[in-house]
Protein backbone atom coordinates (compact mmCIF):
# COMPACT_ATOMS: atom_id res chain seq x y z
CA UNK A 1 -14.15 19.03 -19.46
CA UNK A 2 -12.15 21.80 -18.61
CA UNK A 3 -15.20 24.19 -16.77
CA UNK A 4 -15.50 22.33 -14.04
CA UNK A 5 -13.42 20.62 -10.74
CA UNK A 6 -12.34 16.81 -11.19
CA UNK A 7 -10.51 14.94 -8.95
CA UNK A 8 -6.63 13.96 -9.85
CA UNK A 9 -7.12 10.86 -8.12
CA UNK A 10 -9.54 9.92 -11.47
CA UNK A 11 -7.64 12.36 -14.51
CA UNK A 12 -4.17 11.72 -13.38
CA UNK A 13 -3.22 9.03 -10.68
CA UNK A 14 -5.10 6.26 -10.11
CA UNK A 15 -6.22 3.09 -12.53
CA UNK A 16 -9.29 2.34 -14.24
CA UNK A 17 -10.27 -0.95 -12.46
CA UNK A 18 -10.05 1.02 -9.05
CA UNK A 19 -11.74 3.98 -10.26
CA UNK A 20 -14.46 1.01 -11.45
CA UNK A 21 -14.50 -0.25 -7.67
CA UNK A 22 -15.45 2.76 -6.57
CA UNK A 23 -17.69 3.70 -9.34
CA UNK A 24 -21.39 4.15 -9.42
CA UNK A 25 -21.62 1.78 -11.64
CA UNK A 26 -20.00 -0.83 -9.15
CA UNK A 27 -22.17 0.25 -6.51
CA UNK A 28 -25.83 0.25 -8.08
CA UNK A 29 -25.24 -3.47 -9.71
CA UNK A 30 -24.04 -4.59 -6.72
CA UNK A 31 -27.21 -2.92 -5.03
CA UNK A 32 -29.38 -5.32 -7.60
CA UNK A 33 -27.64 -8.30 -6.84
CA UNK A 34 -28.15 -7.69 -3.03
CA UNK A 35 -31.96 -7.26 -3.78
CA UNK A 36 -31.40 -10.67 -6.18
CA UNK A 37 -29.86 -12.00 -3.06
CA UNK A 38 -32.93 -11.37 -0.82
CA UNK A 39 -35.62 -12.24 -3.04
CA UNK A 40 -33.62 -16.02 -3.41
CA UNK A 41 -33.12 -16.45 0.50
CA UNK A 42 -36.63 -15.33 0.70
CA UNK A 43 -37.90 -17.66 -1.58
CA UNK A 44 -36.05 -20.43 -0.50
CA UNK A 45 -37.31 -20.11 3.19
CA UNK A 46 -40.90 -20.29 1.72
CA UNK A 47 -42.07 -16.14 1.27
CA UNK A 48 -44.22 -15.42 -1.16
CA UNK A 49 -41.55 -14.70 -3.63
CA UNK A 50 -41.99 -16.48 -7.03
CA UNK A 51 -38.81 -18.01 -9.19
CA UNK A 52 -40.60 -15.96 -11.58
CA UNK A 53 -40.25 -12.82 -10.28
CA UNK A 54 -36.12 -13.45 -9.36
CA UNK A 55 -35.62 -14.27 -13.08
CA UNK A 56 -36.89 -11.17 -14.35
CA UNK A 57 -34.54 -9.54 -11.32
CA UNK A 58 -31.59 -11.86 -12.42
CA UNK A 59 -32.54 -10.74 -16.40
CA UNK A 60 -32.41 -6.75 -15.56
CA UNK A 61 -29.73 -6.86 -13.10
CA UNK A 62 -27.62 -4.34 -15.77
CA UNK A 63 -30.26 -2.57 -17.17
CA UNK A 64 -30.50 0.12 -15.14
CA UNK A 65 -31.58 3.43 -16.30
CA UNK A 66 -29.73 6.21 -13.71
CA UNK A 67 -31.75 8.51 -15.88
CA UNK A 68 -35.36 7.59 -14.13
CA UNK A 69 -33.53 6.89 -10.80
CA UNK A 70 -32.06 10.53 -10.94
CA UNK A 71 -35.54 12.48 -11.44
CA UNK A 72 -37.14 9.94 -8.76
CA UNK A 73 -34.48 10.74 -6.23
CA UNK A 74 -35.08 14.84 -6.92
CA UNK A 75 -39.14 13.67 -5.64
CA UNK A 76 -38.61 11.34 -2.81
CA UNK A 77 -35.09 12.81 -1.53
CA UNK A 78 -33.90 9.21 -0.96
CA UNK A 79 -31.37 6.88 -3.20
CA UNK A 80 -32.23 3.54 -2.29
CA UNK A 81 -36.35 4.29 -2.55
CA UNK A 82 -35.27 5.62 -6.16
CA UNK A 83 -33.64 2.48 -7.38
CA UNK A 84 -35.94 0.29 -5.95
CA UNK A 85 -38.16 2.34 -8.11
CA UNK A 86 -35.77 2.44 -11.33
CA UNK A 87 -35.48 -1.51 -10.27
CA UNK A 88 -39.52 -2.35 -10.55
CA UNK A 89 -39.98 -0.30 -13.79
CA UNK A 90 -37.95 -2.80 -15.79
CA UNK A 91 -39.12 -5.60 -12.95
CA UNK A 92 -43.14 -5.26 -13.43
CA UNK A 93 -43.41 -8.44 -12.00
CA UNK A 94 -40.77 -8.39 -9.61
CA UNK A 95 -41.52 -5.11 -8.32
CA UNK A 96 -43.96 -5.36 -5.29
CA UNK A 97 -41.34 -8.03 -3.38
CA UNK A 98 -38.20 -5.49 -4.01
CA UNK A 99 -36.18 -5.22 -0.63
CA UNK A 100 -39.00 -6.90 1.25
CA UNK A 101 -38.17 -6.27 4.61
CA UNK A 102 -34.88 -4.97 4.15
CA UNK A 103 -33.85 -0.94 5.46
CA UNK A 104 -31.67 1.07 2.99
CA UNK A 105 -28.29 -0.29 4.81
CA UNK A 106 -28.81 -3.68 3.33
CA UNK A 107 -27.81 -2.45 -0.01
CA UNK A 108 -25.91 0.57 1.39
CA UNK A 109 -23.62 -1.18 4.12
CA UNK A 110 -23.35 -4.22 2.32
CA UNK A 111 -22.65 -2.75 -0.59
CA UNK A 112 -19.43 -1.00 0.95
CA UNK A 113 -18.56 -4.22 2.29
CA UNK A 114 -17.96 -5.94 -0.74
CA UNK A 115 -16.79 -2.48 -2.40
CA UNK A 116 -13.91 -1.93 0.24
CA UNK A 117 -13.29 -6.07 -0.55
CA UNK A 118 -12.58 -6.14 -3.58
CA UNK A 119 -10.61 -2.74 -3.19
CA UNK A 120 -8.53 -4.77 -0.68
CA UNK A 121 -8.02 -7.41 -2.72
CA UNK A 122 -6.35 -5.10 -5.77
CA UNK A 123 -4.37 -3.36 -3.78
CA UNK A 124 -3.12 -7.06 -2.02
CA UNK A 125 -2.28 -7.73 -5.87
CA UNK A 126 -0.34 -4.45 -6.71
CA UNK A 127 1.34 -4.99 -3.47
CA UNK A 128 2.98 -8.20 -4.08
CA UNK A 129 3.66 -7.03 -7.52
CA UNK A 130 5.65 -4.18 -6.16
CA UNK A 131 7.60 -7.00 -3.87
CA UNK A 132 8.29 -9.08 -6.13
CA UNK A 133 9.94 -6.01 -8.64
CA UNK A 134 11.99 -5.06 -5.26
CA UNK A 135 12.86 -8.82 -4.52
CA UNK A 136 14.36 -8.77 -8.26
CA UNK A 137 16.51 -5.90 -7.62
CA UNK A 138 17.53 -7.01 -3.90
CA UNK A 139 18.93 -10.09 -5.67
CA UNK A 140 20.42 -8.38 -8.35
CA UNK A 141 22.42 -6.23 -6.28
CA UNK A 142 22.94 -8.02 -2.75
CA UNK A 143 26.37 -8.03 -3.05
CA UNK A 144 27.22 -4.83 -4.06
CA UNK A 145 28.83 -2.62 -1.47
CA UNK A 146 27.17 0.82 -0.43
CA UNK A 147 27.86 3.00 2.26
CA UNK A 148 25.56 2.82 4.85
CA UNK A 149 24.07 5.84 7.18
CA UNK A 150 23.02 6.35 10.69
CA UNK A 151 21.58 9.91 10.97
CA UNK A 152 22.42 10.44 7.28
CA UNK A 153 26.13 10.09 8.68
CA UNK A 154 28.33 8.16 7.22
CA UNK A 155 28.18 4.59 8.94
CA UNK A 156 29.63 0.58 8.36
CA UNK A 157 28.96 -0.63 4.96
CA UNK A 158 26.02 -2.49 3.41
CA UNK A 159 24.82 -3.23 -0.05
CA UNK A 160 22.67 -2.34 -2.14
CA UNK A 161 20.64 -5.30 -1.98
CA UNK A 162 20.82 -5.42 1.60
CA UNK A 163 18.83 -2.21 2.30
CA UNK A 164 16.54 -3.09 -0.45
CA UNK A 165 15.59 -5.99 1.99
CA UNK A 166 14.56 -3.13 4.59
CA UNK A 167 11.60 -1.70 2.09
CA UNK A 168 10.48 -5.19 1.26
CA UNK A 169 10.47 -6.26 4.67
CA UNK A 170 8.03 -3.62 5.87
CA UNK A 171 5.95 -4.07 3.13
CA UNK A 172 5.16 -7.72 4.04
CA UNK A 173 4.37 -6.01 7.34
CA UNK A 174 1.76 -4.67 5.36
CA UNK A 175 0.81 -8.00 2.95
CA UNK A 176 0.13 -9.59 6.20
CA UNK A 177 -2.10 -6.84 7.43
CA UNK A 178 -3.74 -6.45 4.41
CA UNK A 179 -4.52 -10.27 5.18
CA UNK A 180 -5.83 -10.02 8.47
CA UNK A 181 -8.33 -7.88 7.09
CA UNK A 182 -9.53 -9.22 3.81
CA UNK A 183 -9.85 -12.30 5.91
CA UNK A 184 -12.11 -10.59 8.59
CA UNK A 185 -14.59 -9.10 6.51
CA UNK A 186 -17.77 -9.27 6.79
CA UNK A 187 -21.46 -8.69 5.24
CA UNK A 188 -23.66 -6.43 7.49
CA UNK A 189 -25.99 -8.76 6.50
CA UNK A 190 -30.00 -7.96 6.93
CA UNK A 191 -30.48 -6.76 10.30
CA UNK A 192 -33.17 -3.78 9.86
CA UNK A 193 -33.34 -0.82 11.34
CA UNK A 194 -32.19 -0.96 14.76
CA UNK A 195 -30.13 -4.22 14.20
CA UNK A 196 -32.98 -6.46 15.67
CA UNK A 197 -34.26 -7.91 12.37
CA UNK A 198 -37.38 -6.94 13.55
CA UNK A 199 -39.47 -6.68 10.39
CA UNK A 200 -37.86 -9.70 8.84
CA UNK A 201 -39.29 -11.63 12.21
CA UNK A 202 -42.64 -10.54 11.07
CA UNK A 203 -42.13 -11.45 7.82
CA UNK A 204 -41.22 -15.19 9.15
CA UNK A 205 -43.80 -15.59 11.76
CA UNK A 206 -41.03 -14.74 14.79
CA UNK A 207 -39.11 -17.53 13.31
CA UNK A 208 -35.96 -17.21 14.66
CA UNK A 209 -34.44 -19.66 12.68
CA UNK A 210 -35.33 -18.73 9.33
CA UNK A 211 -34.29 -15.36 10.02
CA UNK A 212 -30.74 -16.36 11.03
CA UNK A 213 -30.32 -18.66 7.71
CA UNK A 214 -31.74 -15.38 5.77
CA UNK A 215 -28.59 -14.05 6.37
CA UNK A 216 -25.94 -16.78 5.85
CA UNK A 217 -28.01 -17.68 2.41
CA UNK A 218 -27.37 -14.31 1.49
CA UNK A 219 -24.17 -14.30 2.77
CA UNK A 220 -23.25 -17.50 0.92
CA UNK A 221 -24.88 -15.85 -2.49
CA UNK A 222 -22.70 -12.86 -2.31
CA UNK A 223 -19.14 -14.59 -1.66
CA UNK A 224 -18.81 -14.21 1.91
CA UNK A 225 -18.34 -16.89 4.97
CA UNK A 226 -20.28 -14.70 7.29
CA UNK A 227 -22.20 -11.47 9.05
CA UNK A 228 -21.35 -9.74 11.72
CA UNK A 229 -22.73 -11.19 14.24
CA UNK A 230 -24.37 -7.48 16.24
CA UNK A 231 -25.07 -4.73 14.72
CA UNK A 232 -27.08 -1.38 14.90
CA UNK A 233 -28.85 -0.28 11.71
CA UNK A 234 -24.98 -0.14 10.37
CA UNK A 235 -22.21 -1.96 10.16
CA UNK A 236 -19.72 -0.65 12.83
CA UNK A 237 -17.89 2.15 11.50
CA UNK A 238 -14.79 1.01 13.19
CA UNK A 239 -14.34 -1.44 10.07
CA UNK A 240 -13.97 1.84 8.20
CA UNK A 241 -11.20 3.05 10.56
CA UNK A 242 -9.42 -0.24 10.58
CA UNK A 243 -9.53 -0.56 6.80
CA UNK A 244 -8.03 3.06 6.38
CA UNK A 245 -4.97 2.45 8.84
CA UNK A 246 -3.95 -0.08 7.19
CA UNK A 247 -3.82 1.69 3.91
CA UNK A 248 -2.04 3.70 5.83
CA UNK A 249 0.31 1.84 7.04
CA UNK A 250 1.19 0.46 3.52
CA UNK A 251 1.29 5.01 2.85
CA UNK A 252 3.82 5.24 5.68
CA UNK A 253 6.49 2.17 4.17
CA UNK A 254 6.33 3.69 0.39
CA UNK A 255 6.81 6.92 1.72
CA UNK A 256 9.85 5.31 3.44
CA UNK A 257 11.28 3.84 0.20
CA UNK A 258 10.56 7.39 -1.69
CA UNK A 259 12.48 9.06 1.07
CA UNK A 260 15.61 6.86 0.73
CA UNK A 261 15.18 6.94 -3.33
CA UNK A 262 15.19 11.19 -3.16
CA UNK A 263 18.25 10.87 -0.76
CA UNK A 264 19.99 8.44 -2.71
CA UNK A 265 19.06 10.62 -5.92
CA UNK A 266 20.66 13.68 -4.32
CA UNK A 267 24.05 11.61 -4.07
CA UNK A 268 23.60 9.99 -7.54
CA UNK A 269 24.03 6.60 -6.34
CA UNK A 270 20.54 5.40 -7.61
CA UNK A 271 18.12 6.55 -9.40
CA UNK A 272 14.28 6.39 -10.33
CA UNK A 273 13.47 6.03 -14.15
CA UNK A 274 13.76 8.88 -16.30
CA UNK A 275 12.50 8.87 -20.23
CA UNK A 276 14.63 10.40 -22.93
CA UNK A 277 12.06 12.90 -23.30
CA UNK A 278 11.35 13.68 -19.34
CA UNK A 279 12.02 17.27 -18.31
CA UNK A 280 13.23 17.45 -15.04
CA UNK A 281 12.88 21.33 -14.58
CA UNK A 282 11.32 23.79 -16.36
CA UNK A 283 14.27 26.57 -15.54
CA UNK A 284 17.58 23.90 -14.78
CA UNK A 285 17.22 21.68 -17.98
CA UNK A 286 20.00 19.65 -16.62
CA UNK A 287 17.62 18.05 -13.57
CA UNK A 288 16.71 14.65 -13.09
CA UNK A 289 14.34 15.65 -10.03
CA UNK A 290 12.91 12.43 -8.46
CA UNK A 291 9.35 13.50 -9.37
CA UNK A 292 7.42 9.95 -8.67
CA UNK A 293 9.10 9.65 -5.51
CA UNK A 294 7.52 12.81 -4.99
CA UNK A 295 4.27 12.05 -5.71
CA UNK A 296 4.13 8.84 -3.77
CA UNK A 297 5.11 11.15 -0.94
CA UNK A 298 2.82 13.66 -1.25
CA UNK A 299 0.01 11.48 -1.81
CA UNK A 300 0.81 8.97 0.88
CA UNK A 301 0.82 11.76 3.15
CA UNK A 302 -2.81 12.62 2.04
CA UNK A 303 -3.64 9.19 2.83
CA UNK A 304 -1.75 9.24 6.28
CA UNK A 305 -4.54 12.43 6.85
CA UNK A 306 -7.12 10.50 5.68
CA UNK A 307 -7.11 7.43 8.34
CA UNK A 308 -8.07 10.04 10.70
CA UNK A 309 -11.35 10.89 9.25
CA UNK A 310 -13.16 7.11 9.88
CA UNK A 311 -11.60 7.53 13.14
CA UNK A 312 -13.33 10.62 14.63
CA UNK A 313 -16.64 8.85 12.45
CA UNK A 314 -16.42 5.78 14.52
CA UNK A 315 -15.95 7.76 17.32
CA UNK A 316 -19.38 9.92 17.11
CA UNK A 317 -21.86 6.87 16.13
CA UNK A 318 -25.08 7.75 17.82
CA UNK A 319 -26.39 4.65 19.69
CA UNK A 320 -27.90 2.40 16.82
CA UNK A 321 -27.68 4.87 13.69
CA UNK A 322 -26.95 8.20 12.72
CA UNK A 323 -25.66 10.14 9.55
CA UNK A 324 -22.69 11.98 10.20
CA UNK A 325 -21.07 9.53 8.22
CA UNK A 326 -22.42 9.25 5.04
CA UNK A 327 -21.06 12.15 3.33
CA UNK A 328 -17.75 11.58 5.14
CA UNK A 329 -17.39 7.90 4.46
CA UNK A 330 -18.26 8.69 0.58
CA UNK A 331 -15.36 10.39 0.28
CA UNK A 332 -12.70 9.51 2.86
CA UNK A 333 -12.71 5.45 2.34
CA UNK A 334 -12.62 5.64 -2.14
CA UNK A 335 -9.70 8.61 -1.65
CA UNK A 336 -7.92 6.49 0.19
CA UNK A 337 -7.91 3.53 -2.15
CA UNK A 338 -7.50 5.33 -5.01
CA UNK A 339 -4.54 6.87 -3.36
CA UNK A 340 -3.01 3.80 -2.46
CA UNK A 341 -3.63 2.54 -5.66
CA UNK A 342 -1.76 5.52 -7.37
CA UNK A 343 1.20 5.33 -4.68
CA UNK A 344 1.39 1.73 -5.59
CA UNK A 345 1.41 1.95 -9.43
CA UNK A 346 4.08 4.63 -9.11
CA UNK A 347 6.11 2.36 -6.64
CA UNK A 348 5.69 -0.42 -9.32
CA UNK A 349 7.02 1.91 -11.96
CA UNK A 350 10.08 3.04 -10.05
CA UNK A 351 10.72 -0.60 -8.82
CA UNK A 352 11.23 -1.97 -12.10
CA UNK A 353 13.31 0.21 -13.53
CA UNK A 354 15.74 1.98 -10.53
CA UNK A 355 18.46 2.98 -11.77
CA UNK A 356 22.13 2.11 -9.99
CA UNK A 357 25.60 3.83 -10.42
CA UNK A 358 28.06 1.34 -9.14
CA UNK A 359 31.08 3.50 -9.96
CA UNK A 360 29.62 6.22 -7.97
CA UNK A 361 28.67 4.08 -5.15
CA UNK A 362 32.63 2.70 -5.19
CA UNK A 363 33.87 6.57 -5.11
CA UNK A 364 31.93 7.54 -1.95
CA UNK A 365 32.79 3.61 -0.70
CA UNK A 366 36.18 4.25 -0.95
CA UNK A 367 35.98 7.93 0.52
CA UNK A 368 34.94 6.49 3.56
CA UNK A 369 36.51 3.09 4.06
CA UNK A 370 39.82 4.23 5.22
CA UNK A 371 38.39 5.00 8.17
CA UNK A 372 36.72 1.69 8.86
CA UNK A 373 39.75 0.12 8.10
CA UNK A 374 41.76 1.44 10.62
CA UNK A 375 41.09 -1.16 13.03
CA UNK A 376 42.53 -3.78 10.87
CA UNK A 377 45.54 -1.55 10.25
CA UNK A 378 46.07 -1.11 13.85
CA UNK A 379 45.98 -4.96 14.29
CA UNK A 380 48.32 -5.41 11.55
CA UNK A 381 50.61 -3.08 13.12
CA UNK A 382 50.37 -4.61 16.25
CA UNK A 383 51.47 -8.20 14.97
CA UNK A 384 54.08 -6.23 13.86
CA UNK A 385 55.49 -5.69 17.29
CA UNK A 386 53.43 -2.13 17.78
CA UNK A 387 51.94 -0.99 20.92
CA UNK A 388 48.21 -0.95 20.99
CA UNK A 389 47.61 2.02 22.32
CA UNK A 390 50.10 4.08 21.07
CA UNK A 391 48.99 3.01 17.84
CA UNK A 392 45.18 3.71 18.34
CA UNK A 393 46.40 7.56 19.60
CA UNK A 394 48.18 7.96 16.37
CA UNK A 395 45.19 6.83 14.58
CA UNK A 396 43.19 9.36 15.98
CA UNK A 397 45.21 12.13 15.27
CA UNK A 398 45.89 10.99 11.64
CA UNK A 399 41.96 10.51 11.44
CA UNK A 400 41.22 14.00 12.86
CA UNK A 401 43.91 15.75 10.36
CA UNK A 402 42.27 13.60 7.24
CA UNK A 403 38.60 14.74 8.02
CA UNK A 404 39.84 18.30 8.20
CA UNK A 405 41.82 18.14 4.51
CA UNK A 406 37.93 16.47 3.34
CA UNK A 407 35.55 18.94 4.78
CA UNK A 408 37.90 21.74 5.15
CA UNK A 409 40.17 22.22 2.21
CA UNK A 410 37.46 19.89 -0.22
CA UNK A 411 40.48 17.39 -0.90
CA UNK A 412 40.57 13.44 -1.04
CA UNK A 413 40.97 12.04 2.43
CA UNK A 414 44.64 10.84 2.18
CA UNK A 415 44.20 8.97 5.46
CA UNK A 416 45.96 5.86 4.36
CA UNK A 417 49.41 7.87 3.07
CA UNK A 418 49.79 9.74 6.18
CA UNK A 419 49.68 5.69 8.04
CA UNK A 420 51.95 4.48 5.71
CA UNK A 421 54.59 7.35 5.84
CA UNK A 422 53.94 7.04 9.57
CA UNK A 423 57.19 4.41 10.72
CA UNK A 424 55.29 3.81 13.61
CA UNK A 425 53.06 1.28 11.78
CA UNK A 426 55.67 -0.47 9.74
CA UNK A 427 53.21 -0.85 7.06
CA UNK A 428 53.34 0.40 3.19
CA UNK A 429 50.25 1.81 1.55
CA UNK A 430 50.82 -1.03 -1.49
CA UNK A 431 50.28 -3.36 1.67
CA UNK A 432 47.21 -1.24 3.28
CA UNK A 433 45.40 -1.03 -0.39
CA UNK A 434 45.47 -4.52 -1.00
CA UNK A 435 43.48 -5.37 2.35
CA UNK A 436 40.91 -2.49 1.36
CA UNK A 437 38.39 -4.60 -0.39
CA UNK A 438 34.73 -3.06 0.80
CA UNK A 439 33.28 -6.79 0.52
CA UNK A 440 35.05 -7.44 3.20
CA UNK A 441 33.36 -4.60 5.74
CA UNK A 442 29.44 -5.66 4.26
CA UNK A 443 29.33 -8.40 7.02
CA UNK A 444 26.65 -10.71 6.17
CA UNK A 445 24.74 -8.38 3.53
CA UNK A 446 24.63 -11.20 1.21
CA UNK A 447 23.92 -13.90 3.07
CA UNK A 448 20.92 -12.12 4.61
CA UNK A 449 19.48 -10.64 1.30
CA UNK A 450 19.13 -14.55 0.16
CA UNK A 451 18.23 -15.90 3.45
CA UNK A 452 15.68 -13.47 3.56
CA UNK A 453 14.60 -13.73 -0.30
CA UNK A 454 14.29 -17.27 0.21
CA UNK A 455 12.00 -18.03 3.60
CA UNK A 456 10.42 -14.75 3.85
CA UNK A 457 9.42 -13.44 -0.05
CA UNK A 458 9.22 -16.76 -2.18
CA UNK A 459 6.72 -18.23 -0.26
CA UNK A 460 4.66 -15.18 -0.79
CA UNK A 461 5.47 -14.70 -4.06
CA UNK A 462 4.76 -18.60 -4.90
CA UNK A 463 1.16 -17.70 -3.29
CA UNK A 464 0.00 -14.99 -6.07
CA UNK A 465 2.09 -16.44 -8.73
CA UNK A 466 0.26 -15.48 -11.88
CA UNK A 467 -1.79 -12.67 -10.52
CA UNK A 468 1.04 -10.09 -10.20
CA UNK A 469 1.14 -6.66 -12.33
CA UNK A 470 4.03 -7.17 -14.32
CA UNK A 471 4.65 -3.39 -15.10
CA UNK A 472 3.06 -0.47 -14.48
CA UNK A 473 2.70 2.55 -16.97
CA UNK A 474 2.05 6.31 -15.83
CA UNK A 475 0.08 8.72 -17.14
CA UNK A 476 1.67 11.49 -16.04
């Protein structure tokens, strides 16, 4: 196992029922129950296809033996011809009606249809899992009071909970993406060559009619509402493109969240999980590096890349076919979901299990909030009988000389002493301390995280209740 490239995506990242989606195995039953498919709608619209013969199809769906199908394809130089082969070895009876009428993109584009499906709909379900984790921790923590940042500067207060709302809110951007397009897909359906359905016309006498309910029975038979309604010999490869960007888009928001989670690592404030047993540097043994926001950086970026490729495939489509894009699309479209799959395992991890440092969150509050209290000071002096803007120049110039002692000499900003030994503010530090309560500069923090908890993430979370991952474990 060791002589030989494999992909991390498979040893190391992403899960089994993914790697399953994507899997040969996945792909060559689903082939055989496309052929099942065709046989049934041809049968039913009066072909000479025999219940007999789609029994023996239905009975060795599974058996397939990749074995004969591998040292058919090394004769004929063609996949599909050597499973339809593989197919009517085990399917004597069965064999001379296999694919009638049908070109190697009814199994192949159909196939990837219903692949790239059900690939949607896992990552849908690790998606709201990894809301509903942050949506605990927003709640947990929505009144807790953080220092917030503009520029990574020192800004008005939050909490905690608050600018959890801010990754969960983009990542129902996402759900509702994600959505759109599960809802939209489509079967290429069996459109031939070209796209005209030409040979199944023969097949049906030029009836039109039969031809156009050969596709929605097959349709029907394999779980979906409809075909695309045009085609060439392939499904448009803008599908492809439109699938990928919004993979990446759900790439771009946990890169977001790892971001903020390595920043707020740096300060100590919160933290991802780390195991008794985790070394966080091979040199520094003291390190708690923030390796799985790492990795769902690193590999999100990858994915980011990787919307790019469908794009320039879409983008070279020779009138009705042309294959540029097989060997592309067989790797760009399954990297991507088994990256997003890994990026959202990892997210799933950290999100149930962050952990916060409220005393260290109060220190750097508390660093900072005597200089968004000054305002209030000033209006206390003014009721006081103190001129306004007198007051507001002192202010300044106590401000100035407080930031210098903090970044200058590395000592405690003593900003609300030098006030209260100043007797133009006729106010005691005993008096300025007892105002200085950080709940009081989160503005509506709280309010908002349960306002938003409450229209905007139960209702979705009420949706896929009982289908959520309720942890996720890593293996590395």
């Amino acid at each position: 196992m060791y002589d030989m490239y494999e992909t991390p995506l498979g040893s190391r990242y992403a899960s089994r029922e993914m790697l399953y989606i994507f899997s040969p195995d996945m792909k060559f039953k689903t082939w055989r129950r496309l052929w099942i498919a065709l046989a049934k709608a041809e049968h039913e619209l009066g072909l000479p296809v025999t219940q007999e013969q789609i029994d023996e199809l239905i009975a060795q769906k599974d058996n397939i033996d990749y074995e004969v199908a591998r040292e058919q394809e090394k004769k004929v130089r063609h996949d599909v011809m050597s499973h339809v082969f593989a197919y009517g070895e085990v399917c004597p009876k069965a064999k001379p009606i296999i694919h009638l009428g049908a070109t190697s993109c009814y199994v192949g584009d159909n196939t990837d249809i219903i692949v790239m499906t059900e690939g949607l709909k896992l990552v849908r379900r690790r998606l709201v899992s990894v809301i509903a984790a942050l949506s605990k921790f927003a709640d947990t923590y929505k009144d807790l009071p953080t220092l917030g940042f503009t520029h990574y500067q020192p800004a008005q207060l939050t909490t905690v909970g608050k600018r959890a709302t801010l990754w969960i809110n983009e990542l129902l951007m996402d759900l509702e993406e994600l959505e759109f397009r599960i809802a939209g897909m489509k079967l290429l359906g069996s459109k031939g060559t070209t796209g005209t359905q030409a040979s199944f016309m023969k097949l049906f006498g030029d009836d039109e009619d039969k031809v156009r309910r050969l596709e929605e029975i097959i349709a029907k038979e394999m779980g979906f509402d409809s075909v695309v309604p045009v085609s060439g010999q392939t499904y448009s490869r803008k599908i492809d493109s439109q699938i990928l960007a919004t993979l990446a888009g759900i790439a771009q928001s946990a890169s977001k969240f790892a971001t903020d989670l390595r920043l707020l690592s740096n300060l100590k404030e919160v933290e991802e999980p780390f195991e008794s047993n985790q070394i966080g540097s091979s040199a520094m043994p003291y390190k708690r590096n923030p390796m799985r926001s790492e990795r769902i950086c690193s590999l999100a970026r990858y994915v980011m890349a990787d919307a790019l490729n469908p794009m320039m495939t879409a983008s070279v489509q020779w009138f009705e076919r042309t294959l540029d894009d097989s060997a592309n699309k067989r790797i760009a479209v399954p990297e991507a979901f088994l990256c997003i799959d890994s990026i959202l395992l990892i997210f799933l991890n950290i999100a149930s299990g962050m952990i916060v440092r409220p005393k260290v969150i109060e220190k750097r509050v508390m660093s900072e909030l005597p200089f968004m209290a000054t305002e209030n000071i000033m209006m206390s002096a003014v009721k006081k009988g103190g001129d306004r803007q007198e007051l507001h120049e002192r202010i300044r110039l106590h401000s100035i000389a407080a930031g210098n002692r903090v970044k200058e000499e590395g000592l405690d900003n003593d900003l609300i002493s030098r006030i209260a030994n100043d007797p133009l503010f006729g106010i005691t530090e005993e008096e300025i301390l007892a105002n200085l309560n950080p709940a009081d500069y989160t503005g509506r923090s709280k309010g908002q995280v349960e306002e938003f908890l409450k229209n905007c993430v139960a209702p979705v979370l009420a949706k896929y209740e009982g289908v959520l991952d309720e942890n996720a474990e890593l293996n590395v």
